[in-house]
PDB file of N, CA and C in Angstrom:
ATOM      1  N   UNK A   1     243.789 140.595 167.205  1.00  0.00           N
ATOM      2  CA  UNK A   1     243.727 140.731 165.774  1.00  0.00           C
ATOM      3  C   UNK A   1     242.503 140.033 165.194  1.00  0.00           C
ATOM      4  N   UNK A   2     242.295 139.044 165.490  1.00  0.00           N
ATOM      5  CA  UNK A   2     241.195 138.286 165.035  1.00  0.00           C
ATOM      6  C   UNK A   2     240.063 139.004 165.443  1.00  0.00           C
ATOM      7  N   UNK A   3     239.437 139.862 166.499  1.00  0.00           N
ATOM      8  CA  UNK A   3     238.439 139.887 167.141  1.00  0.00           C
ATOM      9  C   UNK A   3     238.542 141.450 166.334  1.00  0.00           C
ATOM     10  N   UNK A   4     239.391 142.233 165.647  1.00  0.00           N
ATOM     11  CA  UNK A   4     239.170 142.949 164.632  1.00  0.00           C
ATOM     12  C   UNK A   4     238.674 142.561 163.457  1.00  0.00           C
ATOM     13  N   UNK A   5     238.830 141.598 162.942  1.00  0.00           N
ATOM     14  CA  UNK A   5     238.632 140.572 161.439  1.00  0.00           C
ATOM     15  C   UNK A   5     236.843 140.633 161.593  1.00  0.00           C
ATOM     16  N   UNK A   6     236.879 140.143 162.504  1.00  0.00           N
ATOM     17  CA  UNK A   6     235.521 139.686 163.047  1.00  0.00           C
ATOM     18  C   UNK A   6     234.205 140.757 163.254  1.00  0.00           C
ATOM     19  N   UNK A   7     235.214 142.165 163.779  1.00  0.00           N
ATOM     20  CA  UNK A   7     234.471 143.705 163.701  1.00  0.00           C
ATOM     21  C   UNK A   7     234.380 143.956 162.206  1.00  0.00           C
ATOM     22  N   UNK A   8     235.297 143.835 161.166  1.00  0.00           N
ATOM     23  CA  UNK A   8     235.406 144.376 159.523  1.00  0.00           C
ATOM     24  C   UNK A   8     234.443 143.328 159.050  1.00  0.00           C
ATOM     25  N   UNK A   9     233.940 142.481 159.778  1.00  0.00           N
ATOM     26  CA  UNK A   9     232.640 141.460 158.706  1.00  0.00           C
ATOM     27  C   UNK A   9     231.692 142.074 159.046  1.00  0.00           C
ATOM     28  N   UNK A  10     231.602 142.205 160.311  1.00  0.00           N
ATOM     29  CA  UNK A  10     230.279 142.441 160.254  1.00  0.00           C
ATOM     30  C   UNK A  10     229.585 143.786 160.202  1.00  0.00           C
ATOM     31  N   UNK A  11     231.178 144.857 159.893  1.00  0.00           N
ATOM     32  CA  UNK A  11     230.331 146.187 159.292  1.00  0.00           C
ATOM     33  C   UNK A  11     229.862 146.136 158.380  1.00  0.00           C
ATOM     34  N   UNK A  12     230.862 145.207 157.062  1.00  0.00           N
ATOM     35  CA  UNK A  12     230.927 144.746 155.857  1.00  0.00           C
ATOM     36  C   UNK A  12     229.190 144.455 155.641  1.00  0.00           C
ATOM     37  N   UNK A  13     228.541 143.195 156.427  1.00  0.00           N
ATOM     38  CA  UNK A  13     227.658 143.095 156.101  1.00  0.00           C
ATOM     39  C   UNK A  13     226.112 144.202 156.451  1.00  0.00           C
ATOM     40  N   UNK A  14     226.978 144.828 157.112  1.00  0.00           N
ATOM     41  CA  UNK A  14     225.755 145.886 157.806  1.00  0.00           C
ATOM     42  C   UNK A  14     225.931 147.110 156.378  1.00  0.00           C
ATOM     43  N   UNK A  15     226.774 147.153 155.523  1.00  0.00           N
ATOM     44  CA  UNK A  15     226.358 147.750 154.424  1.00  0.00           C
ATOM     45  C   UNK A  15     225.981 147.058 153.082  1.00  0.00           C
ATOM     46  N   UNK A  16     226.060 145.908 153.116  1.00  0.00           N
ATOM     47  CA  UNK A  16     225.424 145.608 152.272  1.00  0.00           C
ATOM     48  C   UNK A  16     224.406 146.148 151.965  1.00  0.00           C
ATOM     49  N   UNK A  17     223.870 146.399 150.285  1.00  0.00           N
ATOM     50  CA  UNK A  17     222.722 146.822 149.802  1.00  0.00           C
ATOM     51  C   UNK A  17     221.149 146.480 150.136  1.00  0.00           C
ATOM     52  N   UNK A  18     220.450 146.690 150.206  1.00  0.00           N
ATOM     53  CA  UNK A  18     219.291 146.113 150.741  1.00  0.00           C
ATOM     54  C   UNK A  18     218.180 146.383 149.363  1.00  0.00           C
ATOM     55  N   UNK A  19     217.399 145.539 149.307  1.00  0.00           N
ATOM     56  CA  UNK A  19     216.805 145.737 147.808  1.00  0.00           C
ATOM     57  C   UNK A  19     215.886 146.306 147.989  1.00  0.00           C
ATOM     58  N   UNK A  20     215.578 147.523 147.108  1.00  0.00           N
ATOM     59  CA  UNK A  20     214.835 148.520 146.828  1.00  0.00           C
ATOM     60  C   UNK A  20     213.014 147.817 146.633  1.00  0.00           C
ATOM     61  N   UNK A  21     212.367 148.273 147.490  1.00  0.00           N
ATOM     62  CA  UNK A  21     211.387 148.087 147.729  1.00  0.00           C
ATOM     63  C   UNK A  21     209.988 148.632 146.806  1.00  0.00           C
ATOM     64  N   UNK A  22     209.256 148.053 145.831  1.00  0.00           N
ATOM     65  CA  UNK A  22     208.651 148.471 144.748  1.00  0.00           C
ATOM     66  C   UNK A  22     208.039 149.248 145.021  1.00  0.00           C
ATOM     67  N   UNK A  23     207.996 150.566 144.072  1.00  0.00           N
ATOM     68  CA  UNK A  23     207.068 151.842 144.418  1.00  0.00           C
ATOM     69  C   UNK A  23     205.596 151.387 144.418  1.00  0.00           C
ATOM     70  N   UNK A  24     204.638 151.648 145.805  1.00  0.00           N
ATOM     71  CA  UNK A  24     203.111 151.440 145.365  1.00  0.00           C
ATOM     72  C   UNK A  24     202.657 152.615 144.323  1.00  0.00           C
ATOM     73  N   UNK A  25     201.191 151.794 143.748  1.00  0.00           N
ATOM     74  CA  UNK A  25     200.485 152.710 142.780  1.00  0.00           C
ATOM     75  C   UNK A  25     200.027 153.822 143.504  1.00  0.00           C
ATOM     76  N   UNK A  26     200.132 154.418 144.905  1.00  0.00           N
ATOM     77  CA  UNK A  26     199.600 155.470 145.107  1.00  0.00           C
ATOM     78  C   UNK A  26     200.867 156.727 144.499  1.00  0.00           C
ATOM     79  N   UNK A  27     201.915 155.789 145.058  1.00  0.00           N
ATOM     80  CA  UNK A  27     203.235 157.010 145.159  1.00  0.00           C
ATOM     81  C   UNK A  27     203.446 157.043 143.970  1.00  0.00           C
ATOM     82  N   UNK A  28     203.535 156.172 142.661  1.00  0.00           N
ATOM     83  CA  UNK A  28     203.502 156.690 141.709  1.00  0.00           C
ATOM     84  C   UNK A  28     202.220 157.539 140.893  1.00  0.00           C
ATOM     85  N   UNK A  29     201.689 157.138 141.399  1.00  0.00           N
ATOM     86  CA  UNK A  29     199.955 158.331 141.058  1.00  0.00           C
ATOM     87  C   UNK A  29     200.331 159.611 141.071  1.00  0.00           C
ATOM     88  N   UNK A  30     200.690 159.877 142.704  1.00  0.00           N
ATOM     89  CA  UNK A  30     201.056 161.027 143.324  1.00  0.00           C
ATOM     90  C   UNK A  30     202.190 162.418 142.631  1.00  0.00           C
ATOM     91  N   UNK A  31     203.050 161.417 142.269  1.00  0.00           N
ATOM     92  CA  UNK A  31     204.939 161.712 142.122  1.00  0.00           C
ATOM     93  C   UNK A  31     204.212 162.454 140.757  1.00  0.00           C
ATOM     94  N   UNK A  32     205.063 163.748 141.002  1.00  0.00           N
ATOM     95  CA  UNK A  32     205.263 164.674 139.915  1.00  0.00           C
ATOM     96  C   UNK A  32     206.019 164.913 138.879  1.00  0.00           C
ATOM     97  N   UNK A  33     205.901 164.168 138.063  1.00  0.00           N
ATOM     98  CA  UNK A  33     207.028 164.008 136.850  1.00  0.00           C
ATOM     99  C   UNK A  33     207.603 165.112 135.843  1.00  0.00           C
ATOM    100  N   UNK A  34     208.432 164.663 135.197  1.00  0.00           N
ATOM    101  CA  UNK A  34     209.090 165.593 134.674  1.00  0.00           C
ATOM    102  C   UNK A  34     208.254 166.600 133.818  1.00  0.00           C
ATOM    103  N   UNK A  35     207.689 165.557 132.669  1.00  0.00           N
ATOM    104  CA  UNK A  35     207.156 166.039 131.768  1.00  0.00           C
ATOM    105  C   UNK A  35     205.596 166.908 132.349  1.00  0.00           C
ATOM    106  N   UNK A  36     205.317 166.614 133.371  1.00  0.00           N
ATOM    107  CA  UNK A  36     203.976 167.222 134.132  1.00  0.00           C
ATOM    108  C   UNK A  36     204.295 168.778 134.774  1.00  0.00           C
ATOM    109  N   UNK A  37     205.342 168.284 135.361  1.00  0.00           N
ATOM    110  CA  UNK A  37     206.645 169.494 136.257  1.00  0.00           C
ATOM    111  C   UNK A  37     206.771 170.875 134.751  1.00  0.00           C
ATOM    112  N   UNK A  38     206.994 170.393 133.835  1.00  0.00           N
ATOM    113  CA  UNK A  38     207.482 171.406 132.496  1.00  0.00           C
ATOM    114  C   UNK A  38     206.012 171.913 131.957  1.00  0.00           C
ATOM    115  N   UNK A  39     205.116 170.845 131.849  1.00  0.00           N
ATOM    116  CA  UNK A  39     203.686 171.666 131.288  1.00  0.00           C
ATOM    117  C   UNK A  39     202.639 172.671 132.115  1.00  0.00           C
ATOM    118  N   UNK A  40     203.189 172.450 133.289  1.00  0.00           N
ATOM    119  CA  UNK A  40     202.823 173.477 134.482  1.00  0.00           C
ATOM    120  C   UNK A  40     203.355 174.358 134.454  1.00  0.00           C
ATOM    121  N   UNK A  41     204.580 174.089 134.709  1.00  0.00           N
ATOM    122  CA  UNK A  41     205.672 175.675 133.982  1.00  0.00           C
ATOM    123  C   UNK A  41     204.959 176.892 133.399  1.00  0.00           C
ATOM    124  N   UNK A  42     205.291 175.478 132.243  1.00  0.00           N
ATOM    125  CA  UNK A  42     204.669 176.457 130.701  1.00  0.00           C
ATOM    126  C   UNK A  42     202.919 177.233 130.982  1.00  0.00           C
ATOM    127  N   UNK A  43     202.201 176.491 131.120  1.00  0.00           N
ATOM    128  CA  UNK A  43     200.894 176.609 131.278  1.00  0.00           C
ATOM    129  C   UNK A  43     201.027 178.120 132.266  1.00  0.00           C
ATOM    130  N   UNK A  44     201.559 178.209 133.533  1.00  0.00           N
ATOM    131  CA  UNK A  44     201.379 179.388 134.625  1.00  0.00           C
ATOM    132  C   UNK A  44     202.514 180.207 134.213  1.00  0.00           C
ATOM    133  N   UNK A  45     203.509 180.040 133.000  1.00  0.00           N
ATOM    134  CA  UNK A  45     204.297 180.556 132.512  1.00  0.00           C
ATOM    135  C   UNK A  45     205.771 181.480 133.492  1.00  0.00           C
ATOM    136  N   UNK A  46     205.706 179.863 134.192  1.00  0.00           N
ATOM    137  CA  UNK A  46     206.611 179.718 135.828  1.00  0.00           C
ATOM    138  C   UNK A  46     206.513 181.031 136.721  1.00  0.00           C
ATOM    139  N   UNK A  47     205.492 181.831 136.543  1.00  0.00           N
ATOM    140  CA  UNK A  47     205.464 182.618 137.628  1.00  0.00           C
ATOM    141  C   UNK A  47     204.075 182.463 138.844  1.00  0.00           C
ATOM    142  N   UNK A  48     204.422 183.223 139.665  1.00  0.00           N
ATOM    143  CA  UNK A  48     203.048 183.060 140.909  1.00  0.00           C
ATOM    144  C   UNK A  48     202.167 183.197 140.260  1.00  0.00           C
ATOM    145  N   UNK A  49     200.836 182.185 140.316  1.00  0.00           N
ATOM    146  CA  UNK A  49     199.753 182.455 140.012  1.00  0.00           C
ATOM    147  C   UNK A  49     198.968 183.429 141.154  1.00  0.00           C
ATOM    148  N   UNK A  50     199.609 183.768 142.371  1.00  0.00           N
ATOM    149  CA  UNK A  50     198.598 184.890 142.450  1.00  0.00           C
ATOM    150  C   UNK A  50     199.323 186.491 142.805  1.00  0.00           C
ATOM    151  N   UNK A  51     200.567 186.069 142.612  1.00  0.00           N
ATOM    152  CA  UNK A  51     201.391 187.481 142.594  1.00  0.00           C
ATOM    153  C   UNK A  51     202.147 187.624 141.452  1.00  0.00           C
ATOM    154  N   UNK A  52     202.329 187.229 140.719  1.00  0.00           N
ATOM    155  CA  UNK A  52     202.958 187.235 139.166  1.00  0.00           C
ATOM    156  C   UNK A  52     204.536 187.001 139.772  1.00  0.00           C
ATOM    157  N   UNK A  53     204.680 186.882 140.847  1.00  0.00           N
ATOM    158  CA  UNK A  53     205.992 187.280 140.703  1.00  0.00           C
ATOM    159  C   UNK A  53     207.293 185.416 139.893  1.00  0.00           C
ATOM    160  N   UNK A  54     208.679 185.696 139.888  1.00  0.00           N
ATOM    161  CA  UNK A  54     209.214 184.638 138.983  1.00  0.00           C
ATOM    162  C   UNK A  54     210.241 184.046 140.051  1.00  0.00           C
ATOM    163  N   UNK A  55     210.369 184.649 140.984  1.00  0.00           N
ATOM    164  CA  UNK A  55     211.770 184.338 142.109  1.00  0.00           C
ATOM    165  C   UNK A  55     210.764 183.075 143.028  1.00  0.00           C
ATOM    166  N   UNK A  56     211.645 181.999 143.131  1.00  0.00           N
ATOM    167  CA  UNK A  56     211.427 181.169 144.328  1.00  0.00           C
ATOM    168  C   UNK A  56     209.912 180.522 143.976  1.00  0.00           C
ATOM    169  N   UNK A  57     209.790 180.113 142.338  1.00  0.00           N
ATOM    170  CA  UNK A  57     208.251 179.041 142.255  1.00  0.00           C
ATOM    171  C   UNK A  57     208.775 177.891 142.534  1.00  0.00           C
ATOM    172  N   UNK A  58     207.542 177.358 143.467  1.00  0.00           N
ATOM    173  CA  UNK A  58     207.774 176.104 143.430  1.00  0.00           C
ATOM    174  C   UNK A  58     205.966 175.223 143.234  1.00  0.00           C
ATOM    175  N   UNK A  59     206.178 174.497 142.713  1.00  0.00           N
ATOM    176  CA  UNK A  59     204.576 173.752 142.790  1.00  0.00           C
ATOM    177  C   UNK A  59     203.763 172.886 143.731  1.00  0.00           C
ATOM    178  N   UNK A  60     202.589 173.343 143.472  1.00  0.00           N
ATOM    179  CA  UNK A  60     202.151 173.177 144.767  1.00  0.00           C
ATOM    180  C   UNK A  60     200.460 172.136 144.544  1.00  0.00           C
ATOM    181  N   UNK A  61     200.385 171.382 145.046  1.00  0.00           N
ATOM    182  CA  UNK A  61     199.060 170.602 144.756  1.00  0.00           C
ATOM    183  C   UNK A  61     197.448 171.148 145.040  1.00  0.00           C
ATOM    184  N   UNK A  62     196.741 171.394 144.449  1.00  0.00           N
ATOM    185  CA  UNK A  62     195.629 171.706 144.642  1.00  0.00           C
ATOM    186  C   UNK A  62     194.543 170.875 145.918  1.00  0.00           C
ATOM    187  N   UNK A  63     194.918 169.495 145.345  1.00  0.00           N
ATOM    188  CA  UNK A  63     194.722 168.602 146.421  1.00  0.00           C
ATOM    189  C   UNK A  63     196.413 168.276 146.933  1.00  0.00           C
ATOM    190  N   UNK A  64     195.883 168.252 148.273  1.00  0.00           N
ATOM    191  CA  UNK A  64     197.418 167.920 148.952  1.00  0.00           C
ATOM    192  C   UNK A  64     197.723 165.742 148.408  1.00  0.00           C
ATOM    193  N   UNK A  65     199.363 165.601 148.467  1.00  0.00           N
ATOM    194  CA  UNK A  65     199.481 164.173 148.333  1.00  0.00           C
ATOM    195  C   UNK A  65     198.822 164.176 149.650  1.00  0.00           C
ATOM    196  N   UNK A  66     198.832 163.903 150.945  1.00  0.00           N
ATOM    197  CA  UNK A  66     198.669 163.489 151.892  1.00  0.00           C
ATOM    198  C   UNK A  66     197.136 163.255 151.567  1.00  0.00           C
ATOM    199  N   UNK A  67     196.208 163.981 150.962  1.00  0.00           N
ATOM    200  CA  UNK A  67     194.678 163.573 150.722  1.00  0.00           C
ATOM    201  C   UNK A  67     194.737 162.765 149.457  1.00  0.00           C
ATOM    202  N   UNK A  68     195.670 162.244 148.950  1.00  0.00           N
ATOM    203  CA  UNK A  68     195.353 161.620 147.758  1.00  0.00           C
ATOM    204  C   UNK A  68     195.532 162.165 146.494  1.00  0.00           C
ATOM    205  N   UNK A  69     196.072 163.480 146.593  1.00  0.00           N
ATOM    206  CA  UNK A  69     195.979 164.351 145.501  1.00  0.00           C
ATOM    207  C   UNK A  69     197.475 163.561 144.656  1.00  0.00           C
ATOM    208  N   UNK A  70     196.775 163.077 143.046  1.00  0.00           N
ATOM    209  CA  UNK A  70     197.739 163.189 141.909  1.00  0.00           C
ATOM    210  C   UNK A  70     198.485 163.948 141.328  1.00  0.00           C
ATOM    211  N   UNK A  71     199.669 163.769 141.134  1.00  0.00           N
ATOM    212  CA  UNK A  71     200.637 164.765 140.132  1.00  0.00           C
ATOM    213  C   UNK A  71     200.245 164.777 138.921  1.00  0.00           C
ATOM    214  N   UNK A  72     199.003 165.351 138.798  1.00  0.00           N
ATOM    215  CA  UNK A  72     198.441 165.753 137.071  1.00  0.00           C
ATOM    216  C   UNK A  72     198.736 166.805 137.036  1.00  0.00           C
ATOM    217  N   UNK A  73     198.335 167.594 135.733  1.00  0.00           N
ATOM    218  CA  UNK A  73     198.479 169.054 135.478  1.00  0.00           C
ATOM    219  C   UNK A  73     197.285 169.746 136.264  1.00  0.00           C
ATOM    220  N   UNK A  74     196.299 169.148 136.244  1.00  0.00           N
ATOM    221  CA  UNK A  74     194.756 169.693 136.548  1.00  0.00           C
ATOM    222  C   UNK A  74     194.848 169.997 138.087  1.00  0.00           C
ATOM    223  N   UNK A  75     195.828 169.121 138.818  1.00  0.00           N
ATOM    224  CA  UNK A  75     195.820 169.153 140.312  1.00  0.00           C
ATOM    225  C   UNK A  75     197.143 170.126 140.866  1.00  0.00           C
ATOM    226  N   UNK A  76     197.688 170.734 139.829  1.00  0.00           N
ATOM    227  CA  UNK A  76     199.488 171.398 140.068  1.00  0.00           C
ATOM    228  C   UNK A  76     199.559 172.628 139.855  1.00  0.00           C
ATOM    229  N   UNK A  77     199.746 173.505 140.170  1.00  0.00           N
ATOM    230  CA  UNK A  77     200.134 175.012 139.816  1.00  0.00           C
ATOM    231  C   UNK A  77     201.444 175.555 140.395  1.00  0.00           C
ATOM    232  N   UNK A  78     201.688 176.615 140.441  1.00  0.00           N
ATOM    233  CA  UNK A  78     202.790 177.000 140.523  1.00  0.00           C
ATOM    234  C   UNK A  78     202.658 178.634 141.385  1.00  0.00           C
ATOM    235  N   UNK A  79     203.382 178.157 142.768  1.00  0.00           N
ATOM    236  CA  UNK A  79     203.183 179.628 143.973  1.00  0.00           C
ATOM    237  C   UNK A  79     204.710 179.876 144.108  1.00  0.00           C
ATOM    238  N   UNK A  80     205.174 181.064 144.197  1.00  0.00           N
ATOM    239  CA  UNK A  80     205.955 181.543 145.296  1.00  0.00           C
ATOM    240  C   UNK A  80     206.315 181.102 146.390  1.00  0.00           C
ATOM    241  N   UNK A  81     207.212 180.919 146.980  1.00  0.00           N
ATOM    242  CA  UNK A  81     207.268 180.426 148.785  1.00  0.00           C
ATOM    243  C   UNK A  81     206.832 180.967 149.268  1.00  0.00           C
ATOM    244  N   UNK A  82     206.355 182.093 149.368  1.00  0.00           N
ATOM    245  CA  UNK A  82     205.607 183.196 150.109  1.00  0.00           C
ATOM    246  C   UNK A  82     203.875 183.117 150.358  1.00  0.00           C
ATOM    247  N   UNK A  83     203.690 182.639 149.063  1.00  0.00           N
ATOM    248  CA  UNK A  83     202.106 182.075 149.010  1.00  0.00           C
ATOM    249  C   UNK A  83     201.638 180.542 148.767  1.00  0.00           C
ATOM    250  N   UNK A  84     202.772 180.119 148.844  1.00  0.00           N
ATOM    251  CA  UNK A  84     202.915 178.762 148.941  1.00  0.00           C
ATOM    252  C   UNK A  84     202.289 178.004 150.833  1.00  0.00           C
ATOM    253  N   UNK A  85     203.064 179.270 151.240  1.00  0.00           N
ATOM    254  CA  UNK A  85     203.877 179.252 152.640  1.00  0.00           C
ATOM    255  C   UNK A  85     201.966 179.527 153.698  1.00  0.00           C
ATOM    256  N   UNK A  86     201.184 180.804 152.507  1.00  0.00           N
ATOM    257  CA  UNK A  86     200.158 181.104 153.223  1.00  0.00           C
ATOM    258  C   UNK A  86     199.265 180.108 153.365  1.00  0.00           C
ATOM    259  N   UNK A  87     199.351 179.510 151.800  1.00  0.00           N
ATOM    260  CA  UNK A  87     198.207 178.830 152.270  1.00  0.00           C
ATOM    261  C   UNK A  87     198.021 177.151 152.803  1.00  0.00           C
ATOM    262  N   UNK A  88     199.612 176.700 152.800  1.00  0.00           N
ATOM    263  CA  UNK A  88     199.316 175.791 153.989  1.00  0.00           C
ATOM    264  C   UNK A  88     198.824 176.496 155.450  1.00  0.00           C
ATOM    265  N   UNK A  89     199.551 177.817 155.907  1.00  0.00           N
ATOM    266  CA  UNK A  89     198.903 178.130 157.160  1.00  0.00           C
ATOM    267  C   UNK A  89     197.568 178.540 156.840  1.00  0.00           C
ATOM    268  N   UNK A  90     196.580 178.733 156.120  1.00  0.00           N
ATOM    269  CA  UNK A  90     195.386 178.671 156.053  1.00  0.00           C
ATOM    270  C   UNK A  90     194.965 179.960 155.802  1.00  0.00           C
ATOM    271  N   UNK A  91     195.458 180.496 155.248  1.00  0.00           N
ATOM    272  CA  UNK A  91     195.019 182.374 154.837  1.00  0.00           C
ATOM    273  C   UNK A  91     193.801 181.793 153.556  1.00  0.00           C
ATOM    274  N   UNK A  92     192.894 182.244 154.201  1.00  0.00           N
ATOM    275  CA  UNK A  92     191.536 182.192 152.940  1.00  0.00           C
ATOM    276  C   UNK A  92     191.366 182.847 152.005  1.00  0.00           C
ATOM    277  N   UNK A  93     192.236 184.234 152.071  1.00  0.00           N
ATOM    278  CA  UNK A  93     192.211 184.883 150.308  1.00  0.00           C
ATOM    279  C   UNK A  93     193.266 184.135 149.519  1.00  0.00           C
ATOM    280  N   UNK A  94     194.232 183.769 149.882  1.00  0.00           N
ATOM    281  CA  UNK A  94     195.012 182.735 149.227  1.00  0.00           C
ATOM    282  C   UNK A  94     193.779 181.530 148.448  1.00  0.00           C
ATOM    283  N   UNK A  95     194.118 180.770 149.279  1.00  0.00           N
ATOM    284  CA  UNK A  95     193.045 179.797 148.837  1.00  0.00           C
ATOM    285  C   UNK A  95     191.751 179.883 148.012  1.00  0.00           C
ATOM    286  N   UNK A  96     191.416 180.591 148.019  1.00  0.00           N
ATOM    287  CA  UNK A  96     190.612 181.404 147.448  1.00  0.00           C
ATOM    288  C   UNK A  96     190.717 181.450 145.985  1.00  0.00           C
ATOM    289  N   UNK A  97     192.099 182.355 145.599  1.00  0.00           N
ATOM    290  CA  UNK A  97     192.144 182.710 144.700  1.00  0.00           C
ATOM    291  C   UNK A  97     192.967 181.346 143.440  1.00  0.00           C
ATOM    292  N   UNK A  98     193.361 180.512 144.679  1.00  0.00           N
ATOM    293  CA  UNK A  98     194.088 179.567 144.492  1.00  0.00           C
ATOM    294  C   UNK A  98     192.918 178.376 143.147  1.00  0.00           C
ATOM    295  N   UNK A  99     191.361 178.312 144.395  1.00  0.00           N
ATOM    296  CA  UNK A  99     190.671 177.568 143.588  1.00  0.00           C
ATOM    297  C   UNK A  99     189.847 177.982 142.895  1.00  0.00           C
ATOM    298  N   UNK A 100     189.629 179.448 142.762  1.00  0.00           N
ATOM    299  CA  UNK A 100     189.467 180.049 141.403  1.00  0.00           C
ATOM    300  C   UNK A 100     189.924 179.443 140.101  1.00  0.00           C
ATOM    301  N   UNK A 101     191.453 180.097 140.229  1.00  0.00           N
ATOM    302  CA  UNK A 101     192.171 179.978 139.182  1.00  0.00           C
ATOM    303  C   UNK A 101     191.874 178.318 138.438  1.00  0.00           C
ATOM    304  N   UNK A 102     192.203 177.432 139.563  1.00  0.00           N
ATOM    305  CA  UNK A 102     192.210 176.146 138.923  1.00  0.00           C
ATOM    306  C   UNK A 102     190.501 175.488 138.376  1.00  0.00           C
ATOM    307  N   UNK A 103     189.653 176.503 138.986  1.00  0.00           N
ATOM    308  CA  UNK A 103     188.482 176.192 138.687  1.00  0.00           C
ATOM    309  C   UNK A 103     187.975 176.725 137.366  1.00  0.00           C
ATOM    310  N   UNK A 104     188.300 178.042 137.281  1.00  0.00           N
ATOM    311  CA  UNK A 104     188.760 178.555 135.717  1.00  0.00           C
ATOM    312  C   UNK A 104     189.144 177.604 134.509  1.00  0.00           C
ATOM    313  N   UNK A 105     190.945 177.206 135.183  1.00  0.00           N
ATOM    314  CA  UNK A 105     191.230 176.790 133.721  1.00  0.00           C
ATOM    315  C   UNK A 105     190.614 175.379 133.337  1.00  0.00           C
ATOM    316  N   UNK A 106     189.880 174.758 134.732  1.00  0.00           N
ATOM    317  CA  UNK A 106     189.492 173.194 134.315  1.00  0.00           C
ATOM    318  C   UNK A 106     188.224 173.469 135.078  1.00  0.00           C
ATOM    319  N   UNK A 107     187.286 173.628 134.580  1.00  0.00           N
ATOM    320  CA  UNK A 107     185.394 173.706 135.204  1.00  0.00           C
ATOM    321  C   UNK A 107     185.036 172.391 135.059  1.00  0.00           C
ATOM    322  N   UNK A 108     185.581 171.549 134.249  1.00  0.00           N
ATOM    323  CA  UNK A 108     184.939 170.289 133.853  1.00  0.00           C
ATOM    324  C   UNK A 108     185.405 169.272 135.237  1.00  0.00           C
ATOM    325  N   UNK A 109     186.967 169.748 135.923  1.00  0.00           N
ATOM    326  CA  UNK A 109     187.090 168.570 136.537  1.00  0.00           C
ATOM    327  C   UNK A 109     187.121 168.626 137.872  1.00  0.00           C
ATOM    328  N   UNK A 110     186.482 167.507 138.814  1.00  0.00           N
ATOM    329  CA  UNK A 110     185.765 167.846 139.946  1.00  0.00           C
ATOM    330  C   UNK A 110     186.957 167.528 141.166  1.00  0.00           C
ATOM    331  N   UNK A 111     186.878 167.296 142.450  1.00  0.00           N
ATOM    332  CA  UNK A 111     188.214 166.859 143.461  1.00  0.00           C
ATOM    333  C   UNK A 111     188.216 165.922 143.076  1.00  0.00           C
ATOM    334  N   UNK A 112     187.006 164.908 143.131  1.00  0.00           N
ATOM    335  CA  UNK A 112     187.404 163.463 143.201  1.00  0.00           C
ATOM    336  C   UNK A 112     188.486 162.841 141.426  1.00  0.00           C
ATOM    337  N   UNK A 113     188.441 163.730 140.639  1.00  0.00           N
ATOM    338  CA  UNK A 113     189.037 163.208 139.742  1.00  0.00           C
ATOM    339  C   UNK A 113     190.601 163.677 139.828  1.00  0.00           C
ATOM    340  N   UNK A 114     190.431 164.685 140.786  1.00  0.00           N
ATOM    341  CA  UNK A 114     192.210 165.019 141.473  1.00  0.00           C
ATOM    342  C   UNK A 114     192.902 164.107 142.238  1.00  0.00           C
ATOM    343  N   UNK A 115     191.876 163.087 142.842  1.00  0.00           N
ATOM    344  CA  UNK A 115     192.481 162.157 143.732  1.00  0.00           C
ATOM    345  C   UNK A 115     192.912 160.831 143.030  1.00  0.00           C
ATOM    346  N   UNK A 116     193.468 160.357 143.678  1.00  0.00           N
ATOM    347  CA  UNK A 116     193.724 158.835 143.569  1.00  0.00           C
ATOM    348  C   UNK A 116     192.704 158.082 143.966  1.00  0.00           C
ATOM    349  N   UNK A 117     192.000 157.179 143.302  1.00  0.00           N
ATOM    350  CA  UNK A 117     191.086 156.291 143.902  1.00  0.00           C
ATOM    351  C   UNK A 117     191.173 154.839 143.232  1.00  0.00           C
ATOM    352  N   UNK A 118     191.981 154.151 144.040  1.00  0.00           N
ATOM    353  CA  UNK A 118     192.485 152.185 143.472  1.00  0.00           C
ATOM    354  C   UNK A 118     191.375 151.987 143.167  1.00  0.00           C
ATOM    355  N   UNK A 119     190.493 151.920 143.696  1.00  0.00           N
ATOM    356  CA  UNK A 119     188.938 150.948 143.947  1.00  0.00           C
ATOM    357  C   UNK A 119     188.191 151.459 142.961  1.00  0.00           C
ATOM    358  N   UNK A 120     188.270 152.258 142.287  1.00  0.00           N
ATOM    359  CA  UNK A 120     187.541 152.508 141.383  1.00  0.00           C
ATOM    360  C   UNK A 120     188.327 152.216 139.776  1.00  0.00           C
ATOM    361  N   UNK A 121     189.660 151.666 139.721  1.00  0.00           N
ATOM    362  CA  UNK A 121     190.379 151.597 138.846  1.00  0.00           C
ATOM    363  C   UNK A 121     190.307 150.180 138.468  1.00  0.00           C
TER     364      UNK A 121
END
């Protein structure tokens, strides 16, 4: 009996909470917020920017997070899974038309202002 008592502590303490570890400034740079998530929407007027179509958008970074790319509007658009899907595998008319578009609606702003950069902040 005791050597049960002794098993219920120390699951007990193996769930204890563990304290939430502060988000760095990259991941919040990165993280796509609500209000960013809705003006993208609106802006590509939630359908594929390169098939019009409205089923299955999801948004997609111009610059990838993994390169540093911010959850701004300037860096976010809005694909299909289908062309979402191409142009991580690397289809070049995708892409293509991908940095058109975003080059269109923002000419003024360059990669490096898509990225995250601490050292310059």
């Amino acid at each position: 009996m005791e050597y049960l008592k002794e098993d219920q502590l120390k699951k007990k303490k193996k769930r204890q909470k563990i304290p939430m570890r502060k988000k760095s400034k990259r991941s919040l740079a990165t993280k796509i917020t609500p209000d960013v998530r809705m003006d993208v929407k609106v802006r590509d007027r939630n359908v594929c920017i390169v098939c019009g179509s409205s089923s299955l958008i999801e948004l997609h970074h111009l610059i990838e997070k993994s390169r540093l790319g911010m959850g701004v509007v300037n860096n976010l658009m809005c694909l299909c899974k289908l062309h979402r899907r191409q142009l991580h595998d690397g289809n070049a008319y995708v892409k293509a038309l991908v940095r058109d578009y975003m080059n269109t609606l923002y000419p003024e702003v360059t990669d490096n202002e898509r990225k995250y950069r601490k050292w310059e902040k």
